[in-house]
C-alpha atoms as a PDB file:
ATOM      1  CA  UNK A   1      64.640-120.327  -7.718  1.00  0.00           C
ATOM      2  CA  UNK A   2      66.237-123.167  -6.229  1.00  0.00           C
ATOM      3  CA  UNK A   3      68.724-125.587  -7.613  1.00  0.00           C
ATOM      4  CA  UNK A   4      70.713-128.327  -6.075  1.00  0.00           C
ATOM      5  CA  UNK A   5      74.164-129.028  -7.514  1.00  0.00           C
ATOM      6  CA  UNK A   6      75.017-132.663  -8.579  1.00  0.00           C
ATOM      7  CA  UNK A   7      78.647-133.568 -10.345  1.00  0.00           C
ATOM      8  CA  UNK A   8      81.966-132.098  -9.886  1.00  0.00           C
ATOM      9  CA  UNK A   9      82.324-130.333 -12.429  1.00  0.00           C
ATOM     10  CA  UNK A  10      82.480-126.993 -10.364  1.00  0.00           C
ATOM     11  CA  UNK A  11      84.503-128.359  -7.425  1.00  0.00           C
ATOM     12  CA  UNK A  12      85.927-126.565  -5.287  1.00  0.00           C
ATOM     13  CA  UNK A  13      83.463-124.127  -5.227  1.00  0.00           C
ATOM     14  CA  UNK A  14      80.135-125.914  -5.828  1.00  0.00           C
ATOM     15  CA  UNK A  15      79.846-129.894  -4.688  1.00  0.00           C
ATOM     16  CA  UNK A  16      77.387-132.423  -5.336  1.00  0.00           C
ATOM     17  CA  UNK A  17      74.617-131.823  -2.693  1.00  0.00           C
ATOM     18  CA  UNK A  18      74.920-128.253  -2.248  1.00  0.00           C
ATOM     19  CA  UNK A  19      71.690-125.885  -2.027  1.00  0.00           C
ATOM     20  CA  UNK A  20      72.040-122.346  -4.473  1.00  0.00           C
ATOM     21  CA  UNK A  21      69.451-119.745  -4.653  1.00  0.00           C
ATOM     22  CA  UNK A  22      69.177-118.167  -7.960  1.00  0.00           C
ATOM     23  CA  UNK A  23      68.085-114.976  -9.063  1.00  0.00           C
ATOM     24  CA  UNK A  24      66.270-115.241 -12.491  1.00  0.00           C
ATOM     25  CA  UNK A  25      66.912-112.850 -14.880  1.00  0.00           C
ATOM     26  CA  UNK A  26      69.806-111.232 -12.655  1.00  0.00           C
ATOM     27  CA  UNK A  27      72.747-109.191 -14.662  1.00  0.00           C
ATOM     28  CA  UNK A  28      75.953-111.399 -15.050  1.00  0.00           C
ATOM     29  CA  UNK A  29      79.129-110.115 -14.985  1.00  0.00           C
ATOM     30  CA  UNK A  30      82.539-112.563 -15.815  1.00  0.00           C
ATOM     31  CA  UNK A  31      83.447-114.519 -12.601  1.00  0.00           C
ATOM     32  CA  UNK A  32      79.413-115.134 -11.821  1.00  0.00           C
ATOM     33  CA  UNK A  33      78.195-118.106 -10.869  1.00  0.00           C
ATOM     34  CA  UNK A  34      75.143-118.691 -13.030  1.00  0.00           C
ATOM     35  CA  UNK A  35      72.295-121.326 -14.217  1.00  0.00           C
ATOM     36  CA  UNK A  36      71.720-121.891 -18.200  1.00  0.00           C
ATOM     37  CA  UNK A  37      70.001-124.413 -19.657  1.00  0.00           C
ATOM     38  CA  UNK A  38      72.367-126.789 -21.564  1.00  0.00           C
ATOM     39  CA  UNK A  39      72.195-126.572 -24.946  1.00  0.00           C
ATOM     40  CA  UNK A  40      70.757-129.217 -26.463  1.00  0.00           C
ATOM     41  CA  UNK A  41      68.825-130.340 -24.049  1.00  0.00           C
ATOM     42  CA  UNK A  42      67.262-127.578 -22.881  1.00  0.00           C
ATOM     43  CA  UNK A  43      65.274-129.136 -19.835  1.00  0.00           C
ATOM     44  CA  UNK A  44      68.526-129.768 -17.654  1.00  0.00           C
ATOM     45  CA  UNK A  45      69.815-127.014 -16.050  1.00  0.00           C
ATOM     46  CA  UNK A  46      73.844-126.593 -15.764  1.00  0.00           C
ATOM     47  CA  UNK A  47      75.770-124.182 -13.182  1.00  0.00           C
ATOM     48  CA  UNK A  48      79.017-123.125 -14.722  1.00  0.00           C
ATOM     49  CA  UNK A  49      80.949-120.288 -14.145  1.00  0.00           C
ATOM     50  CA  UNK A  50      80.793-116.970 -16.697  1.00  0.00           C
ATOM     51  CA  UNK A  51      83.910-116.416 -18.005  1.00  0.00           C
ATOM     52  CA  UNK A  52      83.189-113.602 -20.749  1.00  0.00           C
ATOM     53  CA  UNK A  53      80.223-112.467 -23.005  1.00  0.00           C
ATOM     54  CA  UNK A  54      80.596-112.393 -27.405  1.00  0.00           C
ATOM     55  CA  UNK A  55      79.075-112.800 -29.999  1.00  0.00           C
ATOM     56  CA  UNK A  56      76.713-115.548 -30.017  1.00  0.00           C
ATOM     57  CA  UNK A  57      76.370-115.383 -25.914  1.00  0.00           C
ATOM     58  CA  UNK A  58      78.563-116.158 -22.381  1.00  0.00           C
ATOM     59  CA  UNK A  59      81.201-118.402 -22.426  1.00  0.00           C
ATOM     60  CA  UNK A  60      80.617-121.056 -19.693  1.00  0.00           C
ATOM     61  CA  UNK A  61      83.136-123.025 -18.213  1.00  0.00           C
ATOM     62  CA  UNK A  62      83.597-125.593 -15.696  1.00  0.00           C
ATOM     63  CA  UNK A  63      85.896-124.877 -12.359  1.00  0.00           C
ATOM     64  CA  UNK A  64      86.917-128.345 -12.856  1.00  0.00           C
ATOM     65  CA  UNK A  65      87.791-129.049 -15.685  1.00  0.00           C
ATOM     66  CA  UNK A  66      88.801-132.409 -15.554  1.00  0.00           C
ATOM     67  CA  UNK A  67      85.766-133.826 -13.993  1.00  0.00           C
ATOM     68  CA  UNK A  68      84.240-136.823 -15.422  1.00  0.00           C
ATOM     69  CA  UNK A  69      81.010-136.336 -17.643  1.00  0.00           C
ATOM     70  CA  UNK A  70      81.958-132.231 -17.776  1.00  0.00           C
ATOM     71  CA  UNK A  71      80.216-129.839 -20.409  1.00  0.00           C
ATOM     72  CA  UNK A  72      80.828-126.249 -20.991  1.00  0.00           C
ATOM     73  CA  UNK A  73      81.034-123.874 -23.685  1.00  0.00           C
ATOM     74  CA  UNK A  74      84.724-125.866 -24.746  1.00  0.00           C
ATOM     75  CA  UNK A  75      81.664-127.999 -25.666  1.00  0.00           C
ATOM     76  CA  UNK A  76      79.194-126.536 -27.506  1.00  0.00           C
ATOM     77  CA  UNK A  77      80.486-122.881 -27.781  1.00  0.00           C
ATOM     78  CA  UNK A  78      78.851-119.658 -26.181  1.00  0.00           C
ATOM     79  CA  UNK A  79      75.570-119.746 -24.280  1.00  0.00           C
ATOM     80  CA  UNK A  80      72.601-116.800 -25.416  1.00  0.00           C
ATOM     81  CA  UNK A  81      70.073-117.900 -22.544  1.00  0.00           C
ATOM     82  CA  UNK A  82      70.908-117.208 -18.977  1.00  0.00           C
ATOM     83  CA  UNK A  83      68.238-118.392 -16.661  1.00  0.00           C
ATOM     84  CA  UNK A  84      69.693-116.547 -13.526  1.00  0.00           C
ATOM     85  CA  UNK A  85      72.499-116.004 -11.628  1.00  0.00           C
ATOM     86  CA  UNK A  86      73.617-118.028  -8.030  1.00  0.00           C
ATOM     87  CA  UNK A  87      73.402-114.860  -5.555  1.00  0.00           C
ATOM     88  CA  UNK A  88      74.058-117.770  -2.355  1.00  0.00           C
ATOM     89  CA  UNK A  89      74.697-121.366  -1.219  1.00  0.00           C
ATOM     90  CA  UNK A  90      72.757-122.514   1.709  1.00  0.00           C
ATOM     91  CA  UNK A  91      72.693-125.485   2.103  1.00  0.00           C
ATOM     92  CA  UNK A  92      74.745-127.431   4.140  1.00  0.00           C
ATOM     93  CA  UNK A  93      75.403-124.529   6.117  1.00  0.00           C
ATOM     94  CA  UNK A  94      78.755-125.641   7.031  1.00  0.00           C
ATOM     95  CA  UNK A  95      80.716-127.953   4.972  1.00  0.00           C
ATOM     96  CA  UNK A  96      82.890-130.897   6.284  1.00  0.00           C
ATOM     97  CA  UNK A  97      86.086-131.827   5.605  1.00  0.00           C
END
């Protein structure tokens, strides 16, 4: 699947406008990228980085964490549904700045 990044929340790695493919259903190991849906709402899709798995699910967490508007597991605690995990960015091919 596709998703397209908006917010800061994962800067540097991730910035708003950038392209990832995603690989539904993909194993996830800590340090993945990877797309859950937020809970709470669970038609928006988030991109945070997985930082370990527990009980109750993955802890997510922002790169950034202080951007404005961030939410991550410090949020609303561990994460049981993983819709996939980011295998590339491709879009812009090269970066500026």
């Amino acid at each position: 699947m596709r998703v397209r990044v908006e917010g800061d929340s994962m800067r540097p790695a991730l910035v708003p406008g950038d392209w990832l493919l995603v690989r539904r259903g993909a194993a996830v190991h800590p340090g993945d990228l990877v797309v859950a849906r937020l809970p709470g709402d669970p038609d928006q899709l988030i991109v945070k980085r997985a930082q370990w798995h527990g009980e109750g699910g993955w802890w997510l967490e922002s790169d950034n964490q202080r951007a404005g508007g961030r939410r991550d597991s410090w949020d609303f605690g561990p994460v049981e549904e993983i819709v996939g995990r980011v295998v590339l960015r491709y879009w812009p091919l090269v970066r500026r700045g």
